[in-house]
C-alpha atoms as a PDB file:
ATOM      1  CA  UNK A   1     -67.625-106.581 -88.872  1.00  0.00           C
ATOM      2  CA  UNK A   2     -66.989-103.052 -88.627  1.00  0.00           C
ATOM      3  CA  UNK A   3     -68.726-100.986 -91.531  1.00  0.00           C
ATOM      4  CA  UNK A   4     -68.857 -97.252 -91.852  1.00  0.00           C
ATOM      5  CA  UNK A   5     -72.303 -95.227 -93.098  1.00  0.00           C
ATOM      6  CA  UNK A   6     -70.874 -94.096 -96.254  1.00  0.00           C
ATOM      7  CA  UNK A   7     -70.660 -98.295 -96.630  1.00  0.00           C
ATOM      8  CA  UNK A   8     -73.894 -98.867 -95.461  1.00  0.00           C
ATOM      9  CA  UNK A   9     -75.243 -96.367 -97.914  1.00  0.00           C
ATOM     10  CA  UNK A  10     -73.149 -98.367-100.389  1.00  0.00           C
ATOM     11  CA  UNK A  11     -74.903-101.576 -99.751  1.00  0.00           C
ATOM     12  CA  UNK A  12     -78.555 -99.965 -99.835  1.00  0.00           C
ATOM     13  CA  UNK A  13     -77.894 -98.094-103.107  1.00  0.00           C
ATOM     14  CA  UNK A  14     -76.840-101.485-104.686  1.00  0.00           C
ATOM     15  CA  UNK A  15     -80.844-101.783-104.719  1.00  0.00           C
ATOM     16  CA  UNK A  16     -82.195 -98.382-104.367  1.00  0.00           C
ATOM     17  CA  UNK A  17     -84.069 -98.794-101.011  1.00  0.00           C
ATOM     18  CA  UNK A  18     -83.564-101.798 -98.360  1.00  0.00           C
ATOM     19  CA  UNK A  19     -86.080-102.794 -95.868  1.00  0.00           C
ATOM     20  CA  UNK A  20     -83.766-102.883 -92.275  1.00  0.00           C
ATOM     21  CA  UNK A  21     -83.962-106.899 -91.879  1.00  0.00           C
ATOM     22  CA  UNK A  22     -82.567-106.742 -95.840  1.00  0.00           C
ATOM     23  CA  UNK A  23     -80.087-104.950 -94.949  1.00  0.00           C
ATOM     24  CA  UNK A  24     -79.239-106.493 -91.489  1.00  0.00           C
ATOM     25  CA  UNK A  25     -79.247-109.690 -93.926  1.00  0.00           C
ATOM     26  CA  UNK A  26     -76.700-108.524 -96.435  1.00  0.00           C
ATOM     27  CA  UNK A  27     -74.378-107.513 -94.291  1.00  0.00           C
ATOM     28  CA  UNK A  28     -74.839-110.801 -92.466  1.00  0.00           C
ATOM     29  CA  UNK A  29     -73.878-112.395 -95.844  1.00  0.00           C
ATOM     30  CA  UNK A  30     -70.752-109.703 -96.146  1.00  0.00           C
ATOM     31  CA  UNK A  31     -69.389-110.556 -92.500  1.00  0.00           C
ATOM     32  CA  UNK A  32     -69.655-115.016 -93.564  1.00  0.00           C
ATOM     33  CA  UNK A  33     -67.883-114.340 -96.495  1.00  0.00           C
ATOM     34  CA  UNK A  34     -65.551-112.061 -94.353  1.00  0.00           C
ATOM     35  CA  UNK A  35     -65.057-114.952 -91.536  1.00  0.00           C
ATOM     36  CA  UNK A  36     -66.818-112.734 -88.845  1.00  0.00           C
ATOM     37  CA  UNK A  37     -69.862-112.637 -86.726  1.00  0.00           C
ATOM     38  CA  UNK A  38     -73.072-112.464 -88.993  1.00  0.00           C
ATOM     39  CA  UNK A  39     -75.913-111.960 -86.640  1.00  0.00           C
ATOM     40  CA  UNK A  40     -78.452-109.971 -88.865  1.00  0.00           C
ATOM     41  CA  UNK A  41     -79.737-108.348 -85.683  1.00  0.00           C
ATOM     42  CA  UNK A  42     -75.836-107.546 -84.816  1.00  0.00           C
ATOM     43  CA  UNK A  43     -75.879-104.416 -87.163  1.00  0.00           C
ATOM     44  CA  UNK A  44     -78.750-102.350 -85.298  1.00  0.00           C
ATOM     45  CA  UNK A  45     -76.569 -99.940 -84.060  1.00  0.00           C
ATOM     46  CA  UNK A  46     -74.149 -99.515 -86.877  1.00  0.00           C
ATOM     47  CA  UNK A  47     -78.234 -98.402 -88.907  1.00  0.00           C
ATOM     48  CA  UNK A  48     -78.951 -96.585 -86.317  1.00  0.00           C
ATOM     49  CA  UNK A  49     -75.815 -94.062 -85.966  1.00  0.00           C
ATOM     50  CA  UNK A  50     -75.980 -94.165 -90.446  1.00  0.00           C
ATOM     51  CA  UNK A  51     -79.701 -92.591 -89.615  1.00  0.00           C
ATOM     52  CA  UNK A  52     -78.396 -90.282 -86.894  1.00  0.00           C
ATOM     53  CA  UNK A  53     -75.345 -88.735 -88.884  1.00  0.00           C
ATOM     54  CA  UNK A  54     -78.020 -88.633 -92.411  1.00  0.00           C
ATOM     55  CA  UNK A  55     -76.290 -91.330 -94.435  1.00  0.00           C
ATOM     56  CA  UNK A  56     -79.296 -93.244 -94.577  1.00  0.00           C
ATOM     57  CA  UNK A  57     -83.162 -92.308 -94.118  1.00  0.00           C
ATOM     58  CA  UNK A  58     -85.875 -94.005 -92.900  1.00  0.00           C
ATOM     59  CA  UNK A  59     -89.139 -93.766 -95.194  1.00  0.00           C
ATOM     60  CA  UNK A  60     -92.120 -94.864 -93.799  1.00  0.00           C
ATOM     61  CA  UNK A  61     -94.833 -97.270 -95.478  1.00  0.00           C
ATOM     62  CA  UNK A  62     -96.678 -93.685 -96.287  1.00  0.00           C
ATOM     63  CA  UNK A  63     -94.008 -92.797 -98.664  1.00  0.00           C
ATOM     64  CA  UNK A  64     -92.893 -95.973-100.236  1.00  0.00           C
ATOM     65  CA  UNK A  65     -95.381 -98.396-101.666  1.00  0.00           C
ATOM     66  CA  UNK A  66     -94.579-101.301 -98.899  1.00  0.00           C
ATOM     67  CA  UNK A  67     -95.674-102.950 -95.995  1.00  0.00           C
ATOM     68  CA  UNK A  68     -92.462-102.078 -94.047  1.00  0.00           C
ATOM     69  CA  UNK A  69     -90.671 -99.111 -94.308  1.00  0.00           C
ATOM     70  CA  UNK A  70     -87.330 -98.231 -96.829  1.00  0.00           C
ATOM     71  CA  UNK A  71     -84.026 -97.488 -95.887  1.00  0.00           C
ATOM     72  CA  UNK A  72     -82.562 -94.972 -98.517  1.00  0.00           C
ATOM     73  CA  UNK A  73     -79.260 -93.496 -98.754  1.00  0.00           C
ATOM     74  CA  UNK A  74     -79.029 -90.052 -97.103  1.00  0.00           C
ATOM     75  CA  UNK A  75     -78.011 -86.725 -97.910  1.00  0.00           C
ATOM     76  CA  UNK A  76     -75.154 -86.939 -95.655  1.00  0.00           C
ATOM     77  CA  UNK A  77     -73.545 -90.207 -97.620  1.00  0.00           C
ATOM     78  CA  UNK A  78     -70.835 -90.955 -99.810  1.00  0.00           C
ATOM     79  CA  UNK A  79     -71.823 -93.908-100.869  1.00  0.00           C
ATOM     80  CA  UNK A  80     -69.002 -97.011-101.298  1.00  0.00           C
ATOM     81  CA  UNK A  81     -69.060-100.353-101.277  1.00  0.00           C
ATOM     82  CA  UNK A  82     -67.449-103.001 -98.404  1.00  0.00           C
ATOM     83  CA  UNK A  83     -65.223-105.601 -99.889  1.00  0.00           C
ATOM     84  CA  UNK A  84     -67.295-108.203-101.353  1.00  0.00           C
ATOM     85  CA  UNK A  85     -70.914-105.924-101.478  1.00  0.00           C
ATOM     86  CA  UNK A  86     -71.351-106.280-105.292  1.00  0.00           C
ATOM     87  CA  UNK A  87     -71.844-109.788-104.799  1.00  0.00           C
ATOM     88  CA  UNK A  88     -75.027-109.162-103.078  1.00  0.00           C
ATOM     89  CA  UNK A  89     -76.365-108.820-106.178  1.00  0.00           C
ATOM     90  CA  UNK A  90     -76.210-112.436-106.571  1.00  0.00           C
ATOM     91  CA  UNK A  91     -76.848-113.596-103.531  1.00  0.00           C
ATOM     92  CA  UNK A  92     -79.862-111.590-102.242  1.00  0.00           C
ATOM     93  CA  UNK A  93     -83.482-111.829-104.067  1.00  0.00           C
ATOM     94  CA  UNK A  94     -84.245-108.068-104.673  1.00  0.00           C
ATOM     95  CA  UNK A  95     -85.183-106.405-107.525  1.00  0.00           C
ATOM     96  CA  UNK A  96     -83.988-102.956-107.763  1.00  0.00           C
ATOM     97  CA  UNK A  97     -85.777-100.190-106.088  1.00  0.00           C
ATOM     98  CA  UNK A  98     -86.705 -96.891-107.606  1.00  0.00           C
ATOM     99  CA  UNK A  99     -87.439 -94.368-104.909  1.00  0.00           C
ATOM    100  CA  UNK A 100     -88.609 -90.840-105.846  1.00  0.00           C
ATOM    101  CA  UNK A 101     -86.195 -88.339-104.846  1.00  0.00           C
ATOM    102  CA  UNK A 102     -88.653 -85.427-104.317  1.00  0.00           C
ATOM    103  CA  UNK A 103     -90.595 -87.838-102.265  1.00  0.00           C
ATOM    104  CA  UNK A 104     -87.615 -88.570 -99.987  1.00  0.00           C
ATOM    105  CA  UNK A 105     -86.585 -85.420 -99.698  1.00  0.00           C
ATOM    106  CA  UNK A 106     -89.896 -83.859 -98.409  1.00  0.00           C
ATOM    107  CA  UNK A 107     -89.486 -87.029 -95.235  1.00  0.00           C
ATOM    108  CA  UNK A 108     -86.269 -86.317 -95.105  1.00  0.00           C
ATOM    109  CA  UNK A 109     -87.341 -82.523 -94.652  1.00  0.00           C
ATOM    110  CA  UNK A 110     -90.108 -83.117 -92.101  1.00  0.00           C
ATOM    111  CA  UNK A 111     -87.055 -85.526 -89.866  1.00  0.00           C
ATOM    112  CA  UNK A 112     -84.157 -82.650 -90.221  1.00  0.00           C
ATOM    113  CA  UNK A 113     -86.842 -79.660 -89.019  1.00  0.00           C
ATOM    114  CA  UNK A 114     -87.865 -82.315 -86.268  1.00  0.00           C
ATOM    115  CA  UNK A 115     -83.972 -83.072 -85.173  1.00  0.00           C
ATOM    116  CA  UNK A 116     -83.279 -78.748 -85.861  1.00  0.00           C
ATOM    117  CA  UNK A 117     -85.783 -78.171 -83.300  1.00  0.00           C
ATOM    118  CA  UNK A 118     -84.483 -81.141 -80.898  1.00  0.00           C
ATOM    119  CA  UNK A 119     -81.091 -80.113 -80.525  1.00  0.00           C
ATOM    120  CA  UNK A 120     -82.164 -76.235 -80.471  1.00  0.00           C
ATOM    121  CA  UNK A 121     -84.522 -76.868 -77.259  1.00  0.00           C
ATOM    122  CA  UNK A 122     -81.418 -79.534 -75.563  1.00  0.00           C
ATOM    123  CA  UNK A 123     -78.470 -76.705 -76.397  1.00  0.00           C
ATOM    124  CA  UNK A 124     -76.215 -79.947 -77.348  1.00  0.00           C
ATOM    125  CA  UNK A 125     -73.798 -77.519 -79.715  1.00  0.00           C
ATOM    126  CA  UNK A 126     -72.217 -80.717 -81.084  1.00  0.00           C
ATOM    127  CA  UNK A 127     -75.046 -81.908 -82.595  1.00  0.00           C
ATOM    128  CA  UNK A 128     -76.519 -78.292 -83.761  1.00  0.00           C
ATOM    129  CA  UNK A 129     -72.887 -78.556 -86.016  1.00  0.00           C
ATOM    130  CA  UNK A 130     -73.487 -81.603 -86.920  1.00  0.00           C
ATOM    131  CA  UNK A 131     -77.029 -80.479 -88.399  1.00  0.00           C
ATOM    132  CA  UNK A 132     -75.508 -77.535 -89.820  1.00  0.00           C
ATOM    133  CA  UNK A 133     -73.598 -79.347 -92.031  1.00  0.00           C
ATOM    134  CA  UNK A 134     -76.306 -81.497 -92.801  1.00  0.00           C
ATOM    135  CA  UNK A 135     -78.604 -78.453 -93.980  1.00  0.00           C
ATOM    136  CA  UNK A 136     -75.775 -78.019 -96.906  1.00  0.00           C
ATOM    137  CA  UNK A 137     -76.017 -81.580 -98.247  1.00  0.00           C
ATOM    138  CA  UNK A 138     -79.604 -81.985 -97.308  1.00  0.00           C
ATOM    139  CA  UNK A 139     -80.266 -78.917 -99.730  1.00  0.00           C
ATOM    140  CA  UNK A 140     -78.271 -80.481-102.814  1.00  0.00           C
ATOM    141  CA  UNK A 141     -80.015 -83.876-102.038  1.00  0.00           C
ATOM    142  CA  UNK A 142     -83.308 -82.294-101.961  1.00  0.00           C
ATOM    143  CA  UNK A 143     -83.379 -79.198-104.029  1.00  0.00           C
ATOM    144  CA  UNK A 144     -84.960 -77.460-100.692  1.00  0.00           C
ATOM    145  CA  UNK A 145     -83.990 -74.184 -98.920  1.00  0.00           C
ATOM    146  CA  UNK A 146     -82.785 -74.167 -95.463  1.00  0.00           C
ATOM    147  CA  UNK A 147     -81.937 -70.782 -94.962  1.00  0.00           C
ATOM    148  CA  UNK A 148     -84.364 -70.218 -91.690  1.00  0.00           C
ATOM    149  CA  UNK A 149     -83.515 -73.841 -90.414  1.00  0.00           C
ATOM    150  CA  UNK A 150     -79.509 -72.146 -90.469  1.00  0.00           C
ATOM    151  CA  UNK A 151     -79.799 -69.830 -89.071  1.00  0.00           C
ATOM    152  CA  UNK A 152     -81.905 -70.885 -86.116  1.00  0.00           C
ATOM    153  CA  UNK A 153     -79.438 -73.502 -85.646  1.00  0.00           C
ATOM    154  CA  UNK A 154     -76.661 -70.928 -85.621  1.00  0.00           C
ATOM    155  CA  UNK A 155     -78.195 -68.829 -82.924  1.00  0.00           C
ATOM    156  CA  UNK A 156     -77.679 -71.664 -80.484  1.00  0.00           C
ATOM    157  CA  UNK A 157     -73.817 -72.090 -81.691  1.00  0.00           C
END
């Protein structure tokens, strides 16, 4: 099952925050109902680009009160929802999730400054864009400033 990040966004705001194996587990459900391959495991990838690009985050068990860490959507998400996602609802046994924006934002934050500085020190210009763009959303998600971040980005570009 192909799904986008804006989509997998979709899914994990149906609940507010997903652990990964929820997640891998919905869409698992999604790609049944859809007549396709539904390894939960089969979807690590398709998380792991959404985290790349910012259309999800990763909180640890710090910043959520869990034992596993929370998938959230990002700043760089539109969230929508796959054919057949509302029914999760139904079908999975979550509660709703309320995760504190500030609280995301400041790990969100801490990740972007840590990726700013990555793709500063490898001169990838690609992914300096990339994070460019993500400043912009990132501040509207987070009410943060990230002026400096900018423009040390846009000396590499």
């Amino acid at each position: 099952m192909d799904i986008s990040g804006d989509e997998l966004a979709g899914v994990v705001d149906l609940f507010g925050a997903l652990t990964r194996n929820e997640l891998g587990t919905g869409l698992a459900e999604l790609a049944f109902k859809q007549r396709e391959e539904y390894d939960p495991d089969g979807f690590g990838s398709d998380i792991e680009t959404a985290l790349k690009r910012y259309h999800l985050v990763e909180l640890d068990t710090d910043t959520v009160d869990s034992d596993e860490s929370m998938l959230v959507p990002g700043p760089g998400a539109f969230p929508a929802l796959p054919l057949g996602a509302a029914d999760l609802l139904h079908i999975l046994d979550i509660e709703h999730r309320d995760i504190d924006r500030a609280t995301a934002g400041a790990a969100t934050l801490d990740r972007f400054r840590a990726d700013a500085a990555a793709a500063v020190d490898s001169g990838n210009p690609e992914r300096v864009e990339r994070l460019l763009d993500v400043s912009y959303e990132l501040e509207a998600w987070a009410d943060v400033d990230l002026s400096a971040e900018r423009e040390h980005l846009d000396r590499v570009v």
